[in-house]
PDB file of N, CA and C in Angstrom:
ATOM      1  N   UNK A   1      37.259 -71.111 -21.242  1.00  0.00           N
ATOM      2  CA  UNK A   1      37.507 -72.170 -22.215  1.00  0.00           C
ATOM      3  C   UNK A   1      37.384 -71.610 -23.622  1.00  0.00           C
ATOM      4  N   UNK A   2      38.425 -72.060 -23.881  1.00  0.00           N
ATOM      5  CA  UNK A   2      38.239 -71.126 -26.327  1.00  0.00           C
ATOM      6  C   UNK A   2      38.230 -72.618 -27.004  1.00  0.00           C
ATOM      7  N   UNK A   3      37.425 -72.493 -27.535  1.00  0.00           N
ATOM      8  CA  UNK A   3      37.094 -73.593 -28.629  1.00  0.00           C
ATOM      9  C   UNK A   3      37.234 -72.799 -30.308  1.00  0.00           C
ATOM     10  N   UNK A   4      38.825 -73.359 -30.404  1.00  0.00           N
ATOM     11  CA  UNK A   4      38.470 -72.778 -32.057  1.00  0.00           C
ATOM     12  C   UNK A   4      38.114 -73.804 -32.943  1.00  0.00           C
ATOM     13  N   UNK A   5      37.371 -73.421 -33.813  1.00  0.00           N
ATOM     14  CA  UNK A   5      36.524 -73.697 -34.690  1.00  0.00           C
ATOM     15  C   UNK A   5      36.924 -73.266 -36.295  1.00  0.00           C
ATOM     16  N   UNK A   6      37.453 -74.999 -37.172  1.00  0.00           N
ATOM     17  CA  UNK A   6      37.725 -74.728 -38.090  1.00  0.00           C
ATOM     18  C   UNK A   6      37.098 -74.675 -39.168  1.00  0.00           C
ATOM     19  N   UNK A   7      37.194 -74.190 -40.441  1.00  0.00           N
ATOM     20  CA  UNK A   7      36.441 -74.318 -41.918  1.00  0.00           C
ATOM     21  C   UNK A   7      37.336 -74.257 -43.154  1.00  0.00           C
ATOM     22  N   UNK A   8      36.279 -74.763 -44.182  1.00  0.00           N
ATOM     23  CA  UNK A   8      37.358 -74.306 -45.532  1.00  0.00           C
ATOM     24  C   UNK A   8      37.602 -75.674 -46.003  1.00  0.00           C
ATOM     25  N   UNK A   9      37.869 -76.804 -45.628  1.00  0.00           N
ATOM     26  CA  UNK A   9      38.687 -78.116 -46.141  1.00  0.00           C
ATOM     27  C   UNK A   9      37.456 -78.904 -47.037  1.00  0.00           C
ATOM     28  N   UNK A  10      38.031 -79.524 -48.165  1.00  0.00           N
ATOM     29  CA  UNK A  10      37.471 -79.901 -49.031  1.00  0.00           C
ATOM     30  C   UNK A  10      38.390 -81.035 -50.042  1.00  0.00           C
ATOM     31  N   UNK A  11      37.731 -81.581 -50.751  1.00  0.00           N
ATOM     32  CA  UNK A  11      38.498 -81.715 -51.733  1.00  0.00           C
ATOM     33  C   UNK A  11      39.159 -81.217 -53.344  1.00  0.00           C
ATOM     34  N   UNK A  12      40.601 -81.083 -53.670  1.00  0.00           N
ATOM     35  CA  UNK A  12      40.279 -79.997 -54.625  1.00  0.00           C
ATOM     36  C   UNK A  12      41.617 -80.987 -55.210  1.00  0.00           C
ATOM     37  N   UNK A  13      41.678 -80.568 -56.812  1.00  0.00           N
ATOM     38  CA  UNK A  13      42.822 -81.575 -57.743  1.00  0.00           C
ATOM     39  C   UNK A  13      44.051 -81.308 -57.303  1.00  0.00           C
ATOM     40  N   UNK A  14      45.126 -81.610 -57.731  1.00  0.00           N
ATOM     41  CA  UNK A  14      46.725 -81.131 -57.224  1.00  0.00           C
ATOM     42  C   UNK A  14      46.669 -79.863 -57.985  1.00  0.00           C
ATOM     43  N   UNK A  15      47.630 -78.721 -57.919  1.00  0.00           N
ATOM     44  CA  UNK A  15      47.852 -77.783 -58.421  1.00  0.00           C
ATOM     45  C   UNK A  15      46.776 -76.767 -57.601  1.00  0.00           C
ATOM     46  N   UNK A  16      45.556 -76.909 -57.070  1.00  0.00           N
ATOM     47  CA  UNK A  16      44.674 -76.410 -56.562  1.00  0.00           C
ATOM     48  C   UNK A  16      44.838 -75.520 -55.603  1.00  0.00           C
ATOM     49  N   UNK A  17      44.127 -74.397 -54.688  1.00  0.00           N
ATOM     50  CA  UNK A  17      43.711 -73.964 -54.034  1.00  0.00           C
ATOM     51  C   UNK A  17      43.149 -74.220 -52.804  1.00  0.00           C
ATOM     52  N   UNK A  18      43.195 -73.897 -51.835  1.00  0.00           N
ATOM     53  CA  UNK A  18      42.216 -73.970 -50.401  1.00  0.00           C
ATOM     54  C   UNK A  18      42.414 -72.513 -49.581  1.00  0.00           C
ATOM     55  N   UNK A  19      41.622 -72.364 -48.689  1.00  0.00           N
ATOM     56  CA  UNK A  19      42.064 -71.267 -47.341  1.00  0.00           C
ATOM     57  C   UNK A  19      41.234 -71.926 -46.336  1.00  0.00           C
ATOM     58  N   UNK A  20      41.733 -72.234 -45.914  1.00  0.00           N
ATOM     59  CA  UNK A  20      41.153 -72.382 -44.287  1.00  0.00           C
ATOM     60  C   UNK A  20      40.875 -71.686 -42.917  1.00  0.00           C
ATOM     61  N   UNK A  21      39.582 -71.267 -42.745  1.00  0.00           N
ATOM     62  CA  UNK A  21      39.493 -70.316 -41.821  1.00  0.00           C
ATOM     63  C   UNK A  21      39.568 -71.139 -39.873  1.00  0.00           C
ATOM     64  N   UNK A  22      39.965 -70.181 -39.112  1.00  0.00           N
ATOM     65  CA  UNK A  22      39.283 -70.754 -37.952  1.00  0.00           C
ATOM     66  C   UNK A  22      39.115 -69.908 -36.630  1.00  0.00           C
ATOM     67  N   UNK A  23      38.312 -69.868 -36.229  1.00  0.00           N
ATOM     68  CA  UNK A  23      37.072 -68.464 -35.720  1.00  0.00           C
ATOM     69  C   UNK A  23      37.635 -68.699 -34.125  1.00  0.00           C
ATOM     70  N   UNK A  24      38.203 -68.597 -33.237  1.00  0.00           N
ATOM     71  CA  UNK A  24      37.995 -68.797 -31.884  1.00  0.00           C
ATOM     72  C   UNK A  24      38.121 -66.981 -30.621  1.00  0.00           C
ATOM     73  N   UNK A  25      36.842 -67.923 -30.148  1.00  0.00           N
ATOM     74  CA  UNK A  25      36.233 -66.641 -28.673  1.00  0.00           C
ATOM     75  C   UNK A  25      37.506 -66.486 -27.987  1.00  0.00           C
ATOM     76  N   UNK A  26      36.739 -65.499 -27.320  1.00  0.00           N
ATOM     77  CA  UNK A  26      37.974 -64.809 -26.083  1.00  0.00           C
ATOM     78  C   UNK A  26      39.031 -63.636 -26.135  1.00  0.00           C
ATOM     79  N   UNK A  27      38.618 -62.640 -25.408  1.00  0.00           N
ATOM     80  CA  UNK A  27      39.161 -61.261 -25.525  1.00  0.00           C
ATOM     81  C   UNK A  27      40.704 -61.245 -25.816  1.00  0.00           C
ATOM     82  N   UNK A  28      41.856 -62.348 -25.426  1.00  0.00           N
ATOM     83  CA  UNK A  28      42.823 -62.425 -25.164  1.00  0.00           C
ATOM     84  C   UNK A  28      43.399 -62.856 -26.564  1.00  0.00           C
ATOM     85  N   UNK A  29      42.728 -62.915 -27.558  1.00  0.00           N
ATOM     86  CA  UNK A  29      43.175 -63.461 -29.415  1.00  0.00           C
ATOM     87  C   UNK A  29      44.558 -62.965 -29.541  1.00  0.00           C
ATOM     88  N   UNK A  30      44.485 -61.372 -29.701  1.00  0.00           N
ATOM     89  CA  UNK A  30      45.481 -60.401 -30.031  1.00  0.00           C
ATOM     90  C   UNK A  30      46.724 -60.847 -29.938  1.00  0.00           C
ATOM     91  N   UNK A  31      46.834 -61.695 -28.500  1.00  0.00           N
ATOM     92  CA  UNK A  31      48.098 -61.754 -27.865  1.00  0.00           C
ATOM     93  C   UNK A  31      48.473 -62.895 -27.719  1.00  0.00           C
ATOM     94  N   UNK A  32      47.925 -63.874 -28.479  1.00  0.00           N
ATOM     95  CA  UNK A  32      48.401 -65.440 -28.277  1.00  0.00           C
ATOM     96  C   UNK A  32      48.935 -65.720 -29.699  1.00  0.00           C
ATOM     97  N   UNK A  33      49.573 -66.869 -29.530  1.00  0.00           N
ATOM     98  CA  UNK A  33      50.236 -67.782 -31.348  1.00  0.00           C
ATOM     99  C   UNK A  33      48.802 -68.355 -31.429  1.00  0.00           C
ATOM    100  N   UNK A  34      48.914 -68.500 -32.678  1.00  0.00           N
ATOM    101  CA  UNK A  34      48.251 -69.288 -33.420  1.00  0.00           C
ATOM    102  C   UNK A  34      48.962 -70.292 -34.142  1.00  0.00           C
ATOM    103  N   UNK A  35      48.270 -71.523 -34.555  1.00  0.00           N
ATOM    104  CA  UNK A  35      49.370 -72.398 -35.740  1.00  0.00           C
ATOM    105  C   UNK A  35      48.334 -73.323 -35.983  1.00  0.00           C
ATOM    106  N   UNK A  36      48.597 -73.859 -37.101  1.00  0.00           N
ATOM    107  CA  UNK A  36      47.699 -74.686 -38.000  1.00  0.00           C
ATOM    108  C   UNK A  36      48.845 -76.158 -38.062  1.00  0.00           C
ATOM    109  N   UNK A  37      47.987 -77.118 -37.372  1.00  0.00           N
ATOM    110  CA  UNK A  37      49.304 -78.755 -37.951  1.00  0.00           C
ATOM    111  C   UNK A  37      47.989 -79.324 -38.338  1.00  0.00           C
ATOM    112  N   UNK A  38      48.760 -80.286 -39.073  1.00  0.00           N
ATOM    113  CA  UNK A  38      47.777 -80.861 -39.817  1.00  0.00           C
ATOM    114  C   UNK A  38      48.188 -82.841 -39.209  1.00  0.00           C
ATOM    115  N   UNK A  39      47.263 -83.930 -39.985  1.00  0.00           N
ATOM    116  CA  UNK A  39      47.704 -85.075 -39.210  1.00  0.00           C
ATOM    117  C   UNK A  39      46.815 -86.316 -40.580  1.00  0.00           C
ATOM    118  N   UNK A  40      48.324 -87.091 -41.306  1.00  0.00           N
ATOM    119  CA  UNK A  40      48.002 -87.782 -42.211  1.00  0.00           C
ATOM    120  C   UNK A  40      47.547 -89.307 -41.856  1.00  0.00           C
ATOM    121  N   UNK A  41      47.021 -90.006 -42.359  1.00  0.00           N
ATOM    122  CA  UNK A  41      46.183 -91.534 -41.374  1.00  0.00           C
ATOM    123  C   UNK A  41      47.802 -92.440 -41.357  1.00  0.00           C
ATOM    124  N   UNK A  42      47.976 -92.871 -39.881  1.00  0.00           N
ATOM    125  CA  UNK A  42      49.161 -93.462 -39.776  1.00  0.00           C
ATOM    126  C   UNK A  42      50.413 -92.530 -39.248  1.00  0.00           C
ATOM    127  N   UNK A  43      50.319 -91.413 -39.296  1.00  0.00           N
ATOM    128  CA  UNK A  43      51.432 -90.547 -39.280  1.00  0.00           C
ATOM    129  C   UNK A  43      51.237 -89.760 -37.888  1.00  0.00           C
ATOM    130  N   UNK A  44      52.173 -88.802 -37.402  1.00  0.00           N
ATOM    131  CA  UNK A  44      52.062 -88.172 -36.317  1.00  0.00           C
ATOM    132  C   UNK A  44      51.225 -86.587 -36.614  1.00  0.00           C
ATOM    133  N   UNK A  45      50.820 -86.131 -35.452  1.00  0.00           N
ATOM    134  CA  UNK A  45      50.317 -84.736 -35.969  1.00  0.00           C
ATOM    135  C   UNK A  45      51.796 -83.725 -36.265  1.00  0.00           C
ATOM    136  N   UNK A  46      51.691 -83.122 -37.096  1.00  0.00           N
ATOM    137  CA  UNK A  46      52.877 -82.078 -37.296  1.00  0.00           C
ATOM    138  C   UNK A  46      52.663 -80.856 -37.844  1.00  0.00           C
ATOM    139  N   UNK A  47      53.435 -79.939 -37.497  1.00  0.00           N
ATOM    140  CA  UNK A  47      52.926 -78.378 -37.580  1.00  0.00           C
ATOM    141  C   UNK A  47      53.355 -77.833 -38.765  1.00  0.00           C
ATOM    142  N   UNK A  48      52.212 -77.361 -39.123  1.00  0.00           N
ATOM    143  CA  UNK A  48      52.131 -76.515 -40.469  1.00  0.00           C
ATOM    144  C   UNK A  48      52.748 -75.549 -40.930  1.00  0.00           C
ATOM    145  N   UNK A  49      51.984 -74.379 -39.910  1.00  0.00           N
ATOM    146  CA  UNK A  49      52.445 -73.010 -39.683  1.00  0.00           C
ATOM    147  C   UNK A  49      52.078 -72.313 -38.614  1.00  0.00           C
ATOM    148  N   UNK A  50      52.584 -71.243 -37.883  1.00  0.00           N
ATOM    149  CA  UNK A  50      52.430 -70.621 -37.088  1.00  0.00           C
ATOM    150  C   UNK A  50      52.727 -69.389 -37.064  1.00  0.00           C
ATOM    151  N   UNK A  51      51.667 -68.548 -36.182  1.00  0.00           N
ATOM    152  CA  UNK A  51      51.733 -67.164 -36.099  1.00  0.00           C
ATOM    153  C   UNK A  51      51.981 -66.740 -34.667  1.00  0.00           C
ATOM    154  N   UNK A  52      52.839 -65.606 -34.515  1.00  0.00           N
ATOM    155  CA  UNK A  52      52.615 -65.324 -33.081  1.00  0.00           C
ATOM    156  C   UNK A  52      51.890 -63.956 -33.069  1.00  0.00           C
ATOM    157  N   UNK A  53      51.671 -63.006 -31.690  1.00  0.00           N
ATOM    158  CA  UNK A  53      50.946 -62.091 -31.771  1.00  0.00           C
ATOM    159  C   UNK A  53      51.623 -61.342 -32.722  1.00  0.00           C
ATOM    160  N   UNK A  54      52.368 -60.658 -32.773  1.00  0.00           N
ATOM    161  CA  UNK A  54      53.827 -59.580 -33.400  1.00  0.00           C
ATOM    162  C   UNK A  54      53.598 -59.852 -34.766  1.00  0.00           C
ATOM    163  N   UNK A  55      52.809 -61.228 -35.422  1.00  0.00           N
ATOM    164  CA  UNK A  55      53.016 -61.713 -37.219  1.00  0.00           C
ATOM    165  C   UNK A  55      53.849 -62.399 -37.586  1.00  0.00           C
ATOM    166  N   UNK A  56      55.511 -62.450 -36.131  1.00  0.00           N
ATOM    167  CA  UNK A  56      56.261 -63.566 -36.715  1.00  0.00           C
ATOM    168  C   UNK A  56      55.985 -65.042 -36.981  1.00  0.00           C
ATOM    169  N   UNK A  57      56.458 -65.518 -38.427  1.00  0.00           N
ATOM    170  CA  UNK A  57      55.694 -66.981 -39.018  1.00  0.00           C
ATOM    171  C   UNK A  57      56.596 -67.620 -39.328  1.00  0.00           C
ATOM    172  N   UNK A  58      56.425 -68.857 -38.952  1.00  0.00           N
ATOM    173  CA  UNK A  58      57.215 -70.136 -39.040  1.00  0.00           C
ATOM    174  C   UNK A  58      56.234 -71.401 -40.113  1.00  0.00           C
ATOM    175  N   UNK A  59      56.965 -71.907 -41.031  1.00  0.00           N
ATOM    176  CA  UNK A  59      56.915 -72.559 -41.959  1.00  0.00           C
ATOM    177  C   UNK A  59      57.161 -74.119 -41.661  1.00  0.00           C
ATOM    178  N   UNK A  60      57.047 -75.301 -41.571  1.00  0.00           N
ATOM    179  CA  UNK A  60      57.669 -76.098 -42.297  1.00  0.00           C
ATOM    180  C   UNK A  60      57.681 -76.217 -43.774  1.00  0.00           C
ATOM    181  N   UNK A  61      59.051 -77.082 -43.603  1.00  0.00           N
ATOM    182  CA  UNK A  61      59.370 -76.857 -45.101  1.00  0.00           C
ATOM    183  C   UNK A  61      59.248 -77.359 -46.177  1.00  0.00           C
ATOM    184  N   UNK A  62      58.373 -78.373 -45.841  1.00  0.00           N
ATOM    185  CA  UNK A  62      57.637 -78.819 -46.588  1.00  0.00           C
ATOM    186  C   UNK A  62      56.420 -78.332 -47.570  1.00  0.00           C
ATOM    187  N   UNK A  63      55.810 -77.040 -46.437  1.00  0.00           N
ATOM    188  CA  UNK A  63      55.249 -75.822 -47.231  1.00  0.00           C
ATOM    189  C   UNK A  63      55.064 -74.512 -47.525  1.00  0.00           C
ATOM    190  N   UNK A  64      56.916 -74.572 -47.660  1.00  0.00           N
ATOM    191  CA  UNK A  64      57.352 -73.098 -47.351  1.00  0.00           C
ATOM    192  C   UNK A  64      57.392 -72.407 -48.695  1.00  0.00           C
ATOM    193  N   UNK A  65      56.660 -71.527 -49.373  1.00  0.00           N
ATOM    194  CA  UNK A  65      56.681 -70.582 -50.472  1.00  0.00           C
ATOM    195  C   UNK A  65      54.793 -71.322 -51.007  1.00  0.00           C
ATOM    196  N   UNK A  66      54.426 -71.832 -50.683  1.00  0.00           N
ATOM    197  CA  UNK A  66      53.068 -72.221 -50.820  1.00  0.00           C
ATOM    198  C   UNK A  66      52.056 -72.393 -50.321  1.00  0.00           C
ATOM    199  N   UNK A  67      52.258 -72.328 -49.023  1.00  0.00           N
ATOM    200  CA  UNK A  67      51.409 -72.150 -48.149  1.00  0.00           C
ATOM    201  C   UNK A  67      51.700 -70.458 -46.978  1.00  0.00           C
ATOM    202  N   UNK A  68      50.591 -69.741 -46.659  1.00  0.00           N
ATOM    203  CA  UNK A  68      50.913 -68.198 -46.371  1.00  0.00           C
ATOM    204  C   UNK A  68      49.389 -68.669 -45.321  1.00  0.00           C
ATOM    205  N   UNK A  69      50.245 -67.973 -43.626  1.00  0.00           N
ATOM    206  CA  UNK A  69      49.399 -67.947 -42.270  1.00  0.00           C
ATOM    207  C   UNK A  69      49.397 -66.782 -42.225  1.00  0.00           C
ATOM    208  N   UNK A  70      47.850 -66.060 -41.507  1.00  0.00           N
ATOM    209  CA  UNK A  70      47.788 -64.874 -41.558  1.00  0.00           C
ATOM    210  C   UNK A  70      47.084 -64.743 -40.242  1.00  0.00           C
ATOM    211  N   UNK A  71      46.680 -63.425 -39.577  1.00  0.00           N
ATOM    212  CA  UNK A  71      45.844 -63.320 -38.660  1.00  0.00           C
ATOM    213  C   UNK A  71      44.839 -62.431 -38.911  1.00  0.00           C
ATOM    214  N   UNK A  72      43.421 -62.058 -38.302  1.00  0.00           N
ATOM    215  CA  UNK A  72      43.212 -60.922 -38.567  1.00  0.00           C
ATOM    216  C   UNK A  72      42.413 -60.445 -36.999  1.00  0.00           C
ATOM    217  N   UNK A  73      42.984 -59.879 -36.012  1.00  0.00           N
ATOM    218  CA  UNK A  73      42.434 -59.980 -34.613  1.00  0.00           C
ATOM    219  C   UNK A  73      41.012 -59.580 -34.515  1.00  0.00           C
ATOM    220  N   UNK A  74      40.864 -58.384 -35.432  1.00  0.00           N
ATOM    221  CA  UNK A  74      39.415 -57.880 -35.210  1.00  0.00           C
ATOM    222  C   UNK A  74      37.814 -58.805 -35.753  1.00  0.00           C
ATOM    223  N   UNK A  75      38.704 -59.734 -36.473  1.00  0.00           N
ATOM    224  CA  UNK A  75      37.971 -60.871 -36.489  1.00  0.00           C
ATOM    225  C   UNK A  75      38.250 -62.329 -35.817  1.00  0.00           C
ATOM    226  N   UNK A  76      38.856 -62.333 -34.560  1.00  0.00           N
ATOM    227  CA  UNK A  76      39.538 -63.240 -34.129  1.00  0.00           C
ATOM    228  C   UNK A  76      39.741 -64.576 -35.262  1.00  0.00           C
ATOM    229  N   UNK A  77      40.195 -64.699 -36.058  1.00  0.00           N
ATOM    230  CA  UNK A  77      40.190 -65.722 -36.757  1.00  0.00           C
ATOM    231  C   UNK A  77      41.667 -65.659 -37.318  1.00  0.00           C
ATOM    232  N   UNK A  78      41.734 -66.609 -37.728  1.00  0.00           N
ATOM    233  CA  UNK A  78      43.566 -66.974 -38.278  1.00  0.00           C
ATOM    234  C   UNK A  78      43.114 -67.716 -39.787  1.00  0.00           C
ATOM    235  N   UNK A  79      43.931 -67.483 -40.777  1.00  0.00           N
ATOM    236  CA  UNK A  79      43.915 -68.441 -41.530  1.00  0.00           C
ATOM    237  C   UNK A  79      44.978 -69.090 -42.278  1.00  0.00           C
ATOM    238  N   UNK A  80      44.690 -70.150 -43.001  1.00  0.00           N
ATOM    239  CA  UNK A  80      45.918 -70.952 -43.997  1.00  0.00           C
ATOM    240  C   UNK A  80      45.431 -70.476 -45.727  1.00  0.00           C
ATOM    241  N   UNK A  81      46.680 -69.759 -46.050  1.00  0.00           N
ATOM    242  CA  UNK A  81      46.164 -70.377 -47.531  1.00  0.00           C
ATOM    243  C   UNK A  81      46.943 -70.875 -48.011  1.00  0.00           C
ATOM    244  N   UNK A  82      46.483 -72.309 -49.121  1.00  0.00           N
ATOM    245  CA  UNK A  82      47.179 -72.978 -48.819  1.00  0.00           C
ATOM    246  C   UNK A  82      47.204 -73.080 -50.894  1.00  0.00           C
ATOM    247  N   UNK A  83      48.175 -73.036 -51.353  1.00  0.00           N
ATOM    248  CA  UNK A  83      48.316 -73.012 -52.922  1.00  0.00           C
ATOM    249  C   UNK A  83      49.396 -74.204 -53.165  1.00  0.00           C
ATOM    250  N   UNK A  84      49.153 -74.331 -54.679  1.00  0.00           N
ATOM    251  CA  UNK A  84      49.881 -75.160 -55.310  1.00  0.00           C
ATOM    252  C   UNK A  84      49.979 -76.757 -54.385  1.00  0.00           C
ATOM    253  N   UNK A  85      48.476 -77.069 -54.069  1.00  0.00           N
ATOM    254  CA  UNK A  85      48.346 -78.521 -53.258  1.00  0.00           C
ATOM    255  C   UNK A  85      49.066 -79.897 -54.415  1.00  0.00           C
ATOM    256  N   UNK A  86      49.315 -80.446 -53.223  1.00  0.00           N
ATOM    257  CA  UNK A  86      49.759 -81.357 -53.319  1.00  0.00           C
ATOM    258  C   UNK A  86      49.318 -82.593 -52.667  1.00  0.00           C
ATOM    259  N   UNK A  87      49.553 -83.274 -53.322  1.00  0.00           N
ATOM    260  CA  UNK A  87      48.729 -85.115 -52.791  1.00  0.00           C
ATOM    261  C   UNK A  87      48.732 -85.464 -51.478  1.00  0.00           C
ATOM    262  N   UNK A  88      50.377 -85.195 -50.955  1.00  0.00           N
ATOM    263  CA  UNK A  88      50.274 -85.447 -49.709  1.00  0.00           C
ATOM    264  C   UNK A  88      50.295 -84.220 -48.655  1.00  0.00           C
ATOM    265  N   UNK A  89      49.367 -83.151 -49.377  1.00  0.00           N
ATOM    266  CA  UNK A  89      49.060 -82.285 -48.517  1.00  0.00           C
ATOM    267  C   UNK A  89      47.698 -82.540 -47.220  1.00  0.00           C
ATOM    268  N   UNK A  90      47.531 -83.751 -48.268  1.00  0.00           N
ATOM    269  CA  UNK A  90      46.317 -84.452 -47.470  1.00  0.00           C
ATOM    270  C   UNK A  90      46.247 -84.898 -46.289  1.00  0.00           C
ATOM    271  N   UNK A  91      45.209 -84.309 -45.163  1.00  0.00           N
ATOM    272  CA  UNK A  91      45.430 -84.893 -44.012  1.00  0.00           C
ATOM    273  C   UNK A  91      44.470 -83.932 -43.474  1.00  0.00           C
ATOM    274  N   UNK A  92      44.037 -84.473 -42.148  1.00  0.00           N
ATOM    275  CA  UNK A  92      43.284 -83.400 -40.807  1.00  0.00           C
ATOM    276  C   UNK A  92      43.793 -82.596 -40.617  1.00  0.00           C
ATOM    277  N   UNK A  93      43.350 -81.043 -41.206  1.00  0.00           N
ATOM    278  CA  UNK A  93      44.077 -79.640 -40.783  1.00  0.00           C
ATOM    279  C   UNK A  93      43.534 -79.345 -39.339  1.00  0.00           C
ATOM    280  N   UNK A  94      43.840 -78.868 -37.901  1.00  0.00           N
ATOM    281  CA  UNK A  94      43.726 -78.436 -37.028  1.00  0.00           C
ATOM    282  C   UNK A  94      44.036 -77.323 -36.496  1.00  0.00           C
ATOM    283  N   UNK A  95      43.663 -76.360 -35.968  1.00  0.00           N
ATOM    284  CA  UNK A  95      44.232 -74.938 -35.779  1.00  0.00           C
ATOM    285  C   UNK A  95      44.464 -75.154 -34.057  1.00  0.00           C
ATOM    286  N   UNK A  96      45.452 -74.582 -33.570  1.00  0.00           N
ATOM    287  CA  UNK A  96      45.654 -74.873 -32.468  1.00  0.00           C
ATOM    288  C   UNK A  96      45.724 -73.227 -32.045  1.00  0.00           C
ATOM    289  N   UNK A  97      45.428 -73.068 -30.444  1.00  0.00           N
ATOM    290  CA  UNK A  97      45.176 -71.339 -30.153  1.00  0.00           C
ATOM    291  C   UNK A  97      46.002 -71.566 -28.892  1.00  0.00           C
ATOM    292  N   UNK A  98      47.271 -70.649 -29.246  1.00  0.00           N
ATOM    293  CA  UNK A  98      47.506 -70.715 -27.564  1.00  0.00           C
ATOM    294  C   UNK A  98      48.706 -71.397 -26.791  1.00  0.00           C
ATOM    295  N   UNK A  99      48.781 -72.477 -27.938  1.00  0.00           N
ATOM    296  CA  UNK A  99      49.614 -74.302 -27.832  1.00  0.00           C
ATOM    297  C   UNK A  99      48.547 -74.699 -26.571  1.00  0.00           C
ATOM    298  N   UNK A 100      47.441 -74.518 -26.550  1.00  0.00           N
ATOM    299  CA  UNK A 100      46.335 -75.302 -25.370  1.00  0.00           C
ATOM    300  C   UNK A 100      45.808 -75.856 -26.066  1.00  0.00           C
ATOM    301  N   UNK A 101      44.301 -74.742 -27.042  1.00  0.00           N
ATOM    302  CA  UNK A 101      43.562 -75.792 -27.307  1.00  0.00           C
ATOM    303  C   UNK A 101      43.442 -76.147 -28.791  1.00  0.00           C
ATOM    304  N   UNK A 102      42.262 -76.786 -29.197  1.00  0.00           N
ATOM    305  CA  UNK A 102      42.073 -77.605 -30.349  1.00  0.00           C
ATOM    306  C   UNK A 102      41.532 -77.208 -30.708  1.00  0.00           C
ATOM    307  N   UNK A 103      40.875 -77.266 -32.461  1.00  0.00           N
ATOM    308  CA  UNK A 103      40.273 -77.150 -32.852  1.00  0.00           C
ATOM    309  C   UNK A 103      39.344 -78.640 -33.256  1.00  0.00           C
ATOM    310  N   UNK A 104      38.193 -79.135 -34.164  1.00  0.00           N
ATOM    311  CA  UNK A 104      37.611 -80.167 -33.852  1.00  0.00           C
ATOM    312  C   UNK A 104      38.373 -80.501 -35.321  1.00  0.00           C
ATOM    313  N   UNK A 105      39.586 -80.276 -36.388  1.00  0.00           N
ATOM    314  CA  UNK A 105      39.711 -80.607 -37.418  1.00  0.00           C
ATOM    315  C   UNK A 105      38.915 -80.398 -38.827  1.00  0.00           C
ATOM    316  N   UNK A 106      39.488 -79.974 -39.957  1.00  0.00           N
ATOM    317  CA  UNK A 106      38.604 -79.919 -41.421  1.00  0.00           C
ATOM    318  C   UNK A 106      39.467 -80.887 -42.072  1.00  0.00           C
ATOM    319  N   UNK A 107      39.199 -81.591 -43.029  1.00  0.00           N
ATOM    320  CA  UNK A 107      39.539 -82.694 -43.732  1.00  0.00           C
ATOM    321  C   UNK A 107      40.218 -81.961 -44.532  1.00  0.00           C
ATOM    322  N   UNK A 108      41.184 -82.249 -45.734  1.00  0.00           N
ATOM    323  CA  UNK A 108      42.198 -81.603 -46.797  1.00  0.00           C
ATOM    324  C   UNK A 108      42.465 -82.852 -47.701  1.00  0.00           C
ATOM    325  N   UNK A 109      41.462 -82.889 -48.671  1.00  0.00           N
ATOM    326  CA  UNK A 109      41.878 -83.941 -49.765  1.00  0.00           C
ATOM    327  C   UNK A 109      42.700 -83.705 -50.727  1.00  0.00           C
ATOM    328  N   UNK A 110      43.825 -83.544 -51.274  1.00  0.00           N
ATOM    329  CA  UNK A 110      44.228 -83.429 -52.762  1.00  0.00           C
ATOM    330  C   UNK A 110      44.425 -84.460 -53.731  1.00  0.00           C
ATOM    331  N   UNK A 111      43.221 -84.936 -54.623  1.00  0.00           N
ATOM    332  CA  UNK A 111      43.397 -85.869 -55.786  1.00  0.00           C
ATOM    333  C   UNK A 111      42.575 -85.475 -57.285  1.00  0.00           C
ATOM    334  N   UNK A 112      43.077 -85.957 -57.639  1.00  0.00           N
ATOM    335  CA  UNK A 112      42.544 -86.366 -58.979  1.00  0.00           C
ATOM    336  C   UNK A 112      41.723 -87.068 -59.496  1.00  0.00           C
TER     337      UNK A 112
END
């Protein structure tokens, strides 16, 4: 069982900054996708970004040139950074490992 485990979410003004880390066990990291969706109150969950093992990354385009997914295996962890926020960047970020499991969610406020 991998339980990833997210961090990083906060609240920060528009124009702002975040990175979001998320840490998950299990020898098999190297070789799985990773992807970060996020999920606004009322709305469906929808995918952020994604990594596969190889580094190839997929965007929506909603935050494509502002938001950058990375991996780093020897620290099993993946992250979002996420620039030039926006209002309705707001929502439950989730890191997903695998397309199995979940992460437990970090909050993502952007206001003023």
């Amino acid at each position: 069982q991998v339980q990833p485990v997210e961090s990083g979410g906060g609240l920060v003004q528009p124009g702002g900054s975040l990175r979001l880390s998320c840490a998950a066990s299990g020898s098999r990291f190297s070789i799985n996708t990773l992807g970060w969706y996020r999920q606004a109150p009322g709305k469906q969950r929808e995918l952020v970004a994604q990594i596969s093992s190889g580094g190839s990354t997929v965007y929506a385009d909603s935050v494509k040139g502002r938001f950058t997914i990375s991996r780093d295996n020897a620290k099993n962890t993946v992250y979002l950074q996420m620039n030039s926020l926006k209002p309705e960047d707001t929502a439950v970020y989730y890191c997903n490992y695998a397309f199995m499991y979940w992460g437990q969610g970090t909050q993502v406020t952007v206001s003023s």
